[in-house]
C-alpha atoms as a PDB file:
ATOM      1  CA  UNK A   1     112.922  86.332  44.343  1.00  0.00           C
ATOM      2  CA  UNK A   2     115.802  83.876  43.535  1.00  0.00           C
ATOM      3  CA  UNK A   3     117.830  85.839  45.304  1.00  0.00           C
ATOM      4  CA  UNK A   4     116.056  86.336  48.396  1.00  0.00           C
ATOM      5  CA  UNK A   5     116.476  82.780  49.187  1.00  0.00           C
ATOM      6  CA  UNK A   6     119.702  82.494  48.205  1.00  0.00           C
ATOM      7  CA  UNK A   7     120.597  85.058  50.692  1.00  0.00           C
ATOM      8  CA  UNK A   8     118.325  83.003  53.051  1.00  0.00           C
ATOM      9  CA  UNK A   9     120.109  79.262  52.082  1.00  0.00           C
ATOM     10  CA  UNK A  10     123.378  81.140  52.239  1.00  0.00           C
ATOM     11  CA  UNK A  11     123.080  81.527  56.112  1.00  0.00           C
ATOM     12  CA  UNK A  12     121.090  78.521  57.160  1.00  0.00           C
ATOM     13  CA  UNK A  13     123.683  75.962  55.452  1.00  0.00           C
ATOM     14  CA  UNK A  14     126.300  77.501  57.783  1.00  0.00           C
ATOM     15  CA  UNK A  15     124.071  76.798  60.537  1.00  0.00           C
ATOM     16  CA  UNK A  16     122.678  73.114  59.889  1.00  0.00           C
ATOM     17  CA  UNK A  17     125.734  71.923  59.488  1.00  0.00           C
ATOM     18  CA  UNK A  18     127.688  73.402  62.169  1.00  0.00           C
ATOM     19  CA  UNK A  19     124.325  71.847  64.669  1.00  0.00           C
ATOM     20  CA  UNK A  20     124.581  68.598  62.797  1.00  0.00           C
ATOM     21  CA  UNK A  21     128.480  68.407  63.822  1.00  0.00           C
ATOM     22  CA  UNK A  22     127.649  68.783  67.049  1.00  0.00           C
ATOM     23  CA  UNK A  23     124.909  66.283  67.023  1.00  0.00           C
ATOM     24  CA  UNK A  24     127.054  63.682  65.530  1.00  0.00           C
ATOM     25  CA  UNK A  25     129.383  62.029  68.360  1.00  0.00           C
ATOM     26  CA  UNK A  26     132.473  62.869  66.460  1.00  0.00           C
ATOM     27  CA  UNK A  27     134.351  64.955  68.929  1.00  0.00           C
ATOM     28  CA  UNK A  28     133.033  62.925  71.781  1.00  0.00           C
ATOM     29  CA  UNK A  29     131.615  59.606  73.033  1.00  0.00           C
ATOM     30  CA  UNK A  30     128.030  58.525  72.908  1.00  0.00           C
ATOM     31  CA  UNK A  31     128.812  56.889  76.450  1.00  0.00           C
ATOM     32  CA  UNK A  32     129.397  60.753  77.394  1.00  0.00           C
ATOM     33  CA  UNK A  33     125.600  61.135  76.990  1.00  0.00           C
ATOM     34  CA  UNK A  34     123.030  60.352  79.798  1.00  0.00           C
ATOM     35  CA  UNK A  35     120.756  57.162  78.541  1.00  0.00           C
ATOM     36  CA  UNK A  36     117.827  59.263  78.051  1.00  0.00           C
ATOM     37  CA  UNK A  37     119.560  61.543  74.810  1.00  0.00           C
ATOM     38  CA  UNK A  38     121.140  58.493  73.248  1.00  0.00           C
ATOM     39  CA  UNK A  39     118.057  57.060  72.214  1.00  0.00           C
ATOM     40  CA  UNK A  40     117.368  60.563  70.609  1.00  0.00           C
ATOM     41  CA  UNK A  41     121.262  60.260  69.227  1.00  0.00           C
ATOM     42  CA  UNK A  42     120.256  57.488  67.363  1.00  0.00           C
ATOM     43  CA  UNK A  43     117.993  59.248  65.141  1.00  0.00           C
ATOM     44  CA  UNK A  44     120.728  60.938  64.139  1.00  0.00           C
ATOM     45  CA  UNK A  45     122.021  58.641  60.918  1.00  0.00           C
ATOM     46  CA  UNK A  46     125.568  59.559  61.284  1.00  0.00           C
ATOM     47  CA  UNK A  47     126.081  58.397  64.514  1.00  0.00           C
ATOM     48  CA  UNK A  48     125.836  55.076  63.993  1.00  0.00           C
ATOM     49  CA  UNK A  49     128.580  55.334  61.410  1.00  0.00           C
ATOM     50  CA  UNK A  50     130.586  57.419  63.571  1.00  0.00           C
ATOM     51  CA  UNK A  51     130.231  55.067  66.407  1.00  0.00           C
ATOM     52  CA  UNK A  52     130.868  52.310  63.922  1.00  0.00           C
ATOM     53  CA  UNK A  53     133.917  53.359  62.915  1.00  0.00           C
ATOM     54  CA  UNK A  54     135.084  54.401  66.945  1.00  0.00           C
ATOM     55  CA  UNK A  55     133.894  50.518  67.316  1.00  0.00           C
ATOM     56  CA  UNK A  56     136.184  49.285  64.592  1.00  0.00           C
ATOM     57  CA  UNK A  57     139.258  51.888  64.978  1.00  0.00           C
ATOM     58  CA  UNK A  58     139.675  51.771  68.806  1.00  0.00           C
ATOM     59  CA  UNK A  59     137.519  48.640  69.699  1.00  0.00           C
ATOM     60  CA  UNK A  60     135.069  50.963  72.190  1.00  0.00           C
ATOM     61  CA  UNK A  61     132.714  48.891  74.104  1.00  0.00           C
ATOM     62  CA  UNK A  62     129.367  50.600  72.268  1.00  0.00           C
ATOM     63  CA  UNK A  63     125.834  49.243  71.681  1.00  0.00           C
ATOM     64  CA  UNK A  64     125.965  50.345  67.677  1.00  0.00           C
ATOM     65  CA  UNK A  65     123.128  47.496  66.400  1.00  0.00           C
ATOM     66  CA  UNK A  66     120.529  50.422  66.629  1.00  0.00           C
ATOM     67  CA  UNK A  67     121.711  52.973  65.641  1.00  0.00           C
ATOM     68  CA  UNK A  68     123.310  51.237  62.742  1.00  0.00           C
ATOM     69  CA  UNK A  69     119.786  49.650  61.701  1.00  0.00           C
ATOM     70  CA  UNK A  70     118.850  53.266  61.492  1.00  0.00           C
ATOM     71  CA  UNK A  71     121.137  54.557  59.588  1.00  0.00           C
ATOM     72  CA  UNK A  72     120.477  52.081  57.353  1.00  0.00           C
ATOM     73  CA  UNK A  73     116.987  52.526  56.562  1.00  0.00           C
ATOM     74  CA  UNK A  74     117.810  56.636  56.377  1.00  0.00           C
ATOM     75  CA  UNK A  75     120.488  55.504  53.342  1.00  0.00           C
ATOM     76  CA  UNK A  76     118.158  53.221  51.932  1.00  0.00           C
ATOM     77  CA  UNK A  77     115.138  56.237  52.492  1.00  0.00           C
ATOM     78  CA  UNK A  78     117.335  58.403  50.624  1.00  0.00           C
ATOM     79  CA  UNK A  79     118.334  56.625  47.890  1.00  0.00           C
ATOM     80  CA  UNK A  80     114.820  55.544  46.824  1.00  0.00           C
ATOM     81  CA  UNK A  81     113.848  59.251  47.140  1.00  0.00           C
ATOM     82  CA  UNK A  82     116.656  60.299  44.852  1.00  0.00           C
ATOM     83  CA  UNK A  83     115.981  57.986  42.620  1.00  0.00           C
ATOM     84  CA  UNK A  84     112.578  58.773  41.907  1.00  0.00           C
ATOM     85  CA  UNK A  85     112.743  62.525  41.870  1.00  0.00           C
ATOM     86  CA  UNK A  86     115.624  61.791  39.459  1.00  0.00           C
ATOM     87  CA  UNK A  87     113.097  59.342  37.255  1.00  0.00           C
ATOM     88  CA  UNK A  88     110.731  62.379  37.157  1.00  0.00           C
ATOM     89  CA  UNK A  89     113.257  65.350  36.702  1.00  0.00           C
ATOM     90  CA  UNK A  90     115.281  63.224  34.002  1.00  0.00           C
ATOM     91  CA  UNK A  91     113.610  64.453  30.515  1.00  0.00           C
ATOM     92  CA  UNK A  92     114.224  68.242  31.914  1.00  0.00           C
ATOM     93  CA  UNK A  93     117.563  67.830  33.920  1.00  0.00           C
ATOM     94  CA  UNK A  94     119.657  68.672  30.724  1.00  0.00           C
ATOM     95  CA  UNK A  95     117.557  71.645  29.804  1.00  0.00           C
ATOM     96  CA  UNK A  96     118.233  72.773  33.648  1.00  0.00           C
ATOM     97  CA  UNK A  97     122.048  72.591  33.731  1.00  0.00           C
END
């Protein structure tokens, strides 16, 4: 069975992250989109890095407050979750690896 969804992660990876590339205004401009998809942009947490950085680099005339705040409290979501499912996992992670 292990196996099976190896084969199955082995694919999808590919896949996620060459969509997530293209989500992430890295090749382009957020200002390239039409109003109505940046809002949806924003939930993407790398964008307001990206745009950050475009904002700090080449001094672009972006809106990044948003989509920075966001980003944020994905981070921060993140790291709590890690945390705890590493508090839980701890006693057994050696055994594991």
């Amino acid at each position: 069975a292990l196996n099976v969804r190896y084969r199955d992660i082995q694919h999808l990876v590919p896949f996620l992250t060459q969509f997530w590339f293209f989500a992430t205004p890295i090749a382009y401009s957020s200002t390239m989109l039409p109003e109505s998809w940046r809002s949806l942009l924003g939930l993407n947490p790398m964008a307001g890095a990206v745009e950050s950085f475009r904002w700090a680099l080449f001094g672009t005339q972006v809106e990044v407050g948003p989509a920075v705040v966001v980003s944020a409290f994905v981070v921060a979501g993140v790291l709590v979750t890690g945390l705890t499912y590493f508090r839980v996992t701890e006693r057994a992670f050696a055994d594991v690896v």
